[in-house]
Protein backbone atom coordinates (compact mmCIF):
# COMPACT_ATOMS: atom_id res chain seq x y z
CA UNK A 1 -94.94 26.84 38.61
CA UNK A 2 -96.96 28.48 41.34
CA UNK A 3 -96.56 32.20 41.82
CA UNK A 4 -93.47 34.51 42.37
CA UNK A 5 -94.69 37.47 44.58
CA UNK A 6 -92.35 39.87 44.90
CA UNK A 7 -91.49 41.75 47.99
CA UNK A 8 -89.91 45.23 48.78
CA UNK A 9 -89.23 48.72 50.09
CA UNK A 10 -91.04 51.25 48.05
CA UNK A 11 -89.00 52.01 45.05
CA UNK A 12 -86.83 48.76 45.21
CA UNK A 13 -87.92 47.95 42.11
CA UNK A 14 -90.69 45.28 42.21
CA UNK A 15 -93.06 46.20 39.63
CA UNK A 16 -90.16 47.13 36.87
CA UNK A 17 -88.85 43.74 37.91
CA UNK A 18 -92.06 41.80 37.86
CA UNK A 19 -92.93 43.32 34.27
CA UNK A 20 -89.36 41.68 32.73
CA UNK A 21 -89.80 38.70 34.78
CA UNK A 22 -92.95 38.01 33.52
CA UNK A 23 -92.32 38.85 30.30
CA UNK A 24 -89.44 36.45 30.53
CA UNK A 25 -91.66 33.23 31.99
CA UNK A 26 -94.63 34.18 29.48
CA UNK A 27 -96.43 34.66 32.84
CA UNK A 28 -99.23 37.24 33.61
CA UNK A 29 -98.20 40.07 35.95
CA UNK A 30 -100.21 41.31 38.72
CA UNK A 31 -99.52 44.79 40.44
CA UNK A 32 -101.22 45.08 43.53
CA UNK A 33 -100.70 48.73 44.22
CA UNK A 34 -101.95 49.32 40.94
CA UNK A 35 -105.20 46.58 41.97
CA UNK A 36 -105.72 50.18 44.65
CA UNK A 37 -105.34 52.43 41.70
CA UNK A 38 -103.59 55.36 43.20
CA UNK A 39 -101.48 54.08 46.91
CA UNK A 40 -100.63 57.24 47.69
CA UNK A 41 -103.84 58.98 47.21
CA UNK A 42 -106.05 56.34 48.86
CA UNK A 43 -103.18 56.31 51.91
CA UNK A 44 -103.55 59.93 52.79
CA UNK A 45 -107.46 60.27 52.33
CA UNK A 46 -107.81 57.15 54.63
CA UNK A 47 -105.00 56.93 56.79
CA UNK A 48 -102.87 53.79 57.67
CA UNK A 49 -104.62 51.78 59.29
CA UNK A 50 -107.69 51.87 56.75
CA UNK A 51 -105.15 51.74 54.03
CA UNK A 52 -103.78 48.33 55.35
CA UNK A 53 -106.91 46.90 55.49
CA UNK A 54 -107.86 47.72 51.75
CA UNK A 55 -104.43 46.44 50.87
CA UNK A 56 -105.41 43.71 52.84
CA UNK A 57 -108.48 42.82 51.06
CA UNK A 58 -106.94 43.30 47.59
CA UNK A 59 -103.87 40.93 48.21
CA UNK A 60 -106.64 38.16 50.38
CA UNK A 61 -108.64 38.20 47.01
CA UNK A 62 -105.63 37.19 44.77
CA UNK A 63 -106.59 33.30 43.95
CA UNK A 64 -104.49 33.23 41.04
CA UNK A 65 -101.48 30.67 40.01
CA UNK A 66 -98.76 31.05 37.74
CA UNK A 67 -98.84 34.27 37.71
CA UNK A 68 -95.67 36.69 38.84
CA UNK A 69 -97.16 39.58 41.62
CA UNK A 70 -95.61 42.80 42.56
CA UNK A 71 -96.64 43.27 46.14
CA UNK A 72 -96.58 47.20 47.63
CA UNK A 73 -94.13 48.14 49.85
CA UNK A 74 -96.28 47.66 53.14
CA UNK A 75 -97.85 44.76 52.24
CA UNK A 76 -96.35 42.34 54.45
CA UNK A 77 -96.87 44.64 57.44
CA UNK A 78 -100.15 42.60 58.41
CA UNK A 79 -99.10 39.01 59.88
CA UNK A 80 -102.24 37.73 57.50
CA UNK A 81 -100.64 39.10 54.67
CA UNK A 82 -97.58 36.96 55.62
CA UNK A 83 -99.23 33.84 55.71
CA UNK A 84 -102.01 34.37 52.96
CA UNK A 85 -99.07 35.29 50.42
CA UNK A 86 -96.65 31.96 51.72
CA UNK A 87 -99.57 29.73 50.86
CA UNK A 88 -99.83 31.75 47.36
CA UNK A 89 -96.56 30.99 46.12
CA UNK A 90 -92.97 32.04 46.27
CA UNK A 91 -91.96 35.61 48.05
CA UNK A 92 -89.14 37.00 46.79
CA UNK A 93 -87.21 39.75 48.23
CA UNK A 94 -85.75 42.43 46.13
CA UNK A 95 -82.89 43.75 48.57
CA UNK A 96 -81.53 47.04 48.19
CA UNK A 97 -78.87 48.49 50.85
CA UNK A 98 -79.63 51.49 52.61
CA UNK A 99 -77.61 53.89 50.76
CA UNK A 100 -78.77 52.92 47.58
CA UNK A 101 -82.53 52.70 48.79
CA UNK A 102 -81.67 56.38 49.58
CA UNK A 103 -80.91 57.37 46.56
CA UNK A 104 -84.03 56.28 45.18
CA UNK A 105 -86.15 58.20 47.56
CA UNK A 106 -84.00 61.34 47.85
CA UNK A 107 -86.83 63.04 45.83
CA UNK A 108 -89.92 60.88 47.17
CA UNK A 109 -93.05 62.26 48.15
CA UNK A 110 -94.13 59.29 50.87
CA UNK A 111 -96.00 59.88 54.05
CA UNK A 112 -94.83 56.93 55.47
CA UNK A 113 -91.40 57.02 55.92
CA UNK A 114 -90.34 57.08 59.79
CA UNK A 115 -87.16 56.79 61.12
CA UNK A 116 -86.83 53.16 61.33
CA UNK A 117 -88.51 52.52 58.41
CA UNK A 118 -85.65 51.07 56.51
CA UNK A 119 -84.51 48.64 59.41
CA UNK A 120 -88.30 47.33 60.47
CA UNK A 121 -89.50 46.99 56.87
CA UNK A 122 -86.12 45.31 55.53
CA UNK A 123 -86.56 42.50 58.91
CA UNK A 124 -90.37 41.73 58.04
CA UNK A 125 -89.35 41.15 54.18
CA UNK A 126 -86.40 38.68 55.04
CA UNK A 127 -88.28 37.03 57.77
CA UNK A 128 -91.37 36.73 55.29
CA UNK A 129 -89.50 35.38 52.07
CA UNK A 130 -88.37 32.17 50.85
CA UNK A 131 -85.99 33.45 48.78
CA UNK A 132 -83.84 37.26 48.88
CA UNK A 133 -81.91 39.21 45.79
């Protein structure tokens, strides 16, 4: 089996899924926002840009197989990401619909949510992954 990376909004549920699914396969898990120890911490004190690129680095030095990886929920925002992590292994989309994607953030402290945030991220995951939930 090569790897299942899973793809996301923030809070759709990829590292809770990843844990089970790994579990399930016997496989080891990978989490790559917790590979930057604190996301939202390191995101404010360097901005986005700077932030991308460390996420960038993290996910580029991921030469692992078999294994099931959580991806954060900009990760695929970079086009290298995109093709670094379709060479890797399977992407996998956890879908959520707006409303309920709502409901998960209602009480979310994120500096990056814009108003088309929901729309641009959910077209880059489905365009990105082999395979969507």
């Amino acid at each position: 089996m090569s790897n299942l990376i899973l793809c996301g909004l923030k809070n759709s549920g990829k590292t809770t899924f990843g844990k089970k699914l790994s579990q399930l396969l016997e496989k080891p898990f990978i989490d790559t926002d917790a590979l930057l120890g604190d996301p939202r911490k390191l995101y404010l004190e360097l901005g986005e840009k700077l932030f991308r690129e460390k996420e960038k680095e993290i996910i580029q030095y991921l030469h692992v197989q078999n294994h099931v990886i959580a991806l954060g929920g900009g990760a695929l925002l970079l086009e290298e990401n995109c093709h670094y992590l379709r060479a890797l292994g399977t992407i996998v989309y956890i879908h959520l619909e707006k409303e309920e994607w709502l409901k998960r953030i209602e009480n979310c402290d994120s500096p990056v949510y814009s108003p088309n945030y929901y729309e641009t991220r959910v077209a880059i995951c489905r365009k990105t992954a082999h395979i969507v939930l």
